[in-house]
Protein backbone atom coordinates (compact mmCIF):
# COMPACT_ATOMS: atom_id res chain seq x y z
CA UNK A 1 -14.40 -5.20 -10.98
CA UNK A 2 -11.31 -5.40 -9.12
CA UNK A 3 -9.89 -7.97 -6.12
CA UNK A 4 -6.91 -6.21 -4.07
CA UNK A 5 -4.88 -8.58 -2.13
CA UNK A 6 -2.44 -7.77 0.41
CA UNK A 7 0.43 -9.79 1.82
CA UNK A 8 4.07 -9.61 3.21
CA UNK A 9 2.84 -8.44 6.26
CA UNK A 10 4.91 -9.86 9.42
CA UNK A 11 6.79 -9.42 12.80
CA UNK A 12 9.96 -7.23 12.64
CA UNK A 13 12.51 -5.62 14.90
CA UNK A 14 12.87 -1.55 14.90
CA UNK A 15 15.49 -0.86 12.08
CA UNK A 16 14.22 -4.26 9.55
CA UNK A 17 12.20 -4.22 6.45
CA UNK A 18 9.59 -5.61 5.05
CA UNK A 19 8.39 -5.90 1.42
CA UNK A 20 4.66 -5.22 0.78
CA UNK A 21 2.75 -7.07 -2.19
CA UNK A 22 -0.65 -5.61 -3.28
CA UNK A 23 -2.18 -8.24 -6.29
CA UNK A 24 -4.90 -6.92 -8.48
CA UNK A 25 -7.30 -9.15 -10.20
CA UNK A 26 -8.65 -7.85 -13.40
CA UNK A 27 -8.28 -6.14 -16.40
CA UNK A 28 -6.90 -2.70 -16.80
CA UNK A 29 -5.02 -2.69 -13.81
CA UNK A 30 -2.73 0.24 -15.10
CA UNK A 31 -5.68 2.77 -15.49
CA UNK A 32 -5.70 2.84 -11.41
CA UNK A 33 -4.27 4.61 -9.29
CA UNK A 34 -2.86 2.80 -6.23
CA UNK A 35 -2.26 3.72 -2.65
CA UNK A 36 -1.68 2.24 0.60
CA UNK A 37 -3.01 3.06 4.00
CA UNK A 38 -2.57 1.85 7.31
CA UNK A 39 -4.56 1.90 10.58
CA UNK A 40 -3.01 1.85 13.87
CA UNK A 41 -5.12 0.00 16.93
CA UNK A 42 -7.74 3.20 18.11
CA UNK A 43 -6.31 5.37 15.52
CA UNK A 44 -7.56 6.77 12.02
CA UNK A 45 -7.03 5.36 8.67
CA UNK A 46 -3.35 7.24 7.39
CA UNK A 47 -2.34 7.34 3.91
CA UNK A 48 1.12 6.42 3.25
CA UNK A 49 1.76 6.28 -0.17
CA UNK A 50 0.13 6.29 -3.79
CA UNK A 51 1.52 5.29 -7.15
CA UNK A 52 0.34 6.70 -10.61
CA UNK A 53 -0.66 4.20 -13.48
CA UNK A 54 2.62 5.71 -15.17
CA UNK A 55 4.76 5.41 -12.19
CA UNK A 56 4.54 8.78 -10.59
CA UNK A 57 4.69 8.26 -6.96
CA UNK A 58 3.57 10.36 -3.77
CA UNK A 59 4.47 9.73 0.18
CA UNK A 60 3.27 10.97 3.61
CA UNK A 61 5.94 12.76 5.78
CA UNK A 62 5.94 9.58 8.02
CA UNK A 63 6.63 7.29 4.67
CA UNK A 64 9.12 9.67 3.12
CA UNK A 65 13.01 8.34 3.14
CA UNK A 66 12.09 5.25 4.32
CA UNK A 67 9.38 3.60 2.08
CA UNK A 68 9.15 2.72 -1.47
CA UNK A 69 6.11 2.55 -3.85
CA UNK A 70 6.41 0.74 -6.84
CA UNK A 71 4.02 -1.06 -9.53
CA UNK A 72 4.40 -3.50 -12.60
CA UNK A 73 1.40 -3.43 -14.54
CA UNK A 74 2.17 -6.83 -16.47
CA UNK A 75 1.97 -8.14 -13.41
CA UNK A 76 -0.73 -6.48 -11.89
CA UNK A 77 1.45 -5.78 -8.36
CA UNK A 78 2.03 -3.15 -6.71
CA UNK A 79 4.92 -3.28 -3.81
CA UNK A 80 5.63 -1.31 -0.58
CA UNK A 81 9.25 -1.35 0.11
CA UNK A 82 9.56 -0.44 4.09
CA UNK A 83 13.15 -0.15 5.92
CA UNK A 84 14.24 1.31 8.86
CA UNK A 85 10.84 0.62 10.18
CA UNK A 86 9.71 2.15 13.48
CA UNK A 87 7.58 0.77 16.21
CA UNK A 88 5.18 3.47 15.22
CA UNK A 89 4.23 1.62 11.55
CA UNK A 90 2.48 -1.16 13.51
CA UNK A 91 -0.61 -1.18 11.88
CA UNK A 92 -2.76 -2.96 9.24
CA UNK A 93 -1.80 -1.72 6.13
CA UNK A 94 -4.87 -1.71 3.21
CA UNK A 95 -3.79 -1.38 -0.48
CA UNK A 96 -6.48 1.22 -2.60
CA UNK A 97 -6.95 1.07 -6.25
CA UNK A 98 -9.06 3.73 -7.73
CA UNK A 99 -10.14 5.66 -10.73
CA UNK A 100 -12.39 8.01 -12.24
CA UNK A 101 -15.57 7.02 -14.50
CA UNK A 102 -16.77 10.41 -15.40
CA UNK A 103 -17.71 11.64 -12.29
CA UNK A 104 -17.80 8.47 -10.52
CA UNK A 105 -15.01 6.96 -8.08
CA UNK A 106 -14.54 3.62 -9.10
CA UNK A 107 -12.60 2.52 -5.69
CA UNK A 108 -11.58 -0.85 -3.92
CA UNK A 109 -10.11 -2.00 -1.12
CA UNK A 110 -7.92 -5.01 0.11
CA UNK A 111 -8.46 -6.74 3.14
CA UNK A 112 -5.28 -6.12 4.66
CA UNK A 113 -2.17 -7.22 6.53
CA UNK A 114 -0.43 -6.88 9.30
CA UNK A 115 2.89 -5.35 10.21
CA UNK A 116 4.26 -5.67 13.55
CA UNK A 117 7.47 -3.67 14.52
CA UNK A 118 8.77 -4.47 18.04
CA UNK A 119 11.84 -6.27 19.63
C-alpha cells in the first residue's frame, strides 16, 4: 500500500514557478513509476509528466521546456519543477504512482493541489 501526497501548490503570476512535492508512504517506493496529471475546471484529466524508478523521465508537449520531473528514492519524493508558467496550467495537479504485479496495475493516487497562475 501506498499514500501519495501532494503539496507546493499556490497562487502565481504568468512567467513564476512553482516547485511541486509528491511524498510517498511506504516501502519500495523506487519500483513505481511516477507521474503527474492535472485537471483544468470542465476539462479532462492531462498527463504532464512521468518519471522512471531509475530516473528516466517523459513530458507532454504542454510540459516540455518548461517543467521538470525529478525523484529521490531515499526520500521517497518526487518533485515537479514548473517555470515560466502560463495561465493555462491552472489546474489541480494529482501525483500517480504505479506498477505492474503480473498482470495487475498496482496504481494510486494523491489527493491533489492546486496551482493558480494569474496576475
Amino acid at each position: 500500500q501506498v499514500q501519495l501526497v501532494e503539496s507546493g501548490g499556490g497562487l502565481v503570476q504568468p512567467g513564476g514557478s512553482l516547485r511541486l512535492s509528491c511524498a510517498a508512504s511506504g516501502a519500495l517506493f523506487s519500483q513505481y513509476v511516477v507521474a503527474w496529471y492535472r485537471q483544468a475546471p470542465g476539462k479532462e484529466s492531462e498527463y504532464v509528466a512521468l518519471i522512471t524508478g531509475g530516473g528516466n523521465s517523459l513530458y507532454s508537449d504542454s510540459a516540455k521546456g518548461r517543467f521538470t520531473i525529478s525523484r529521490d528514492n531515499a526520500q521517497n519524493t518526487v518533485w515537479l519543477q514548473m517555470d515560466s508558467l502560463k495561465p493555462e496550467d491552472t489546474a489541480v495537479y494529482y501525483c500517480n504512482a504505479y506498477r505492474m504485479l503480473g498482470d495487475e496495475n498496482d496504481e494510486y493516487w494523491g489527493p491533489g493541489t492546486q496551482v493558480t497562475v494569474s496576475s
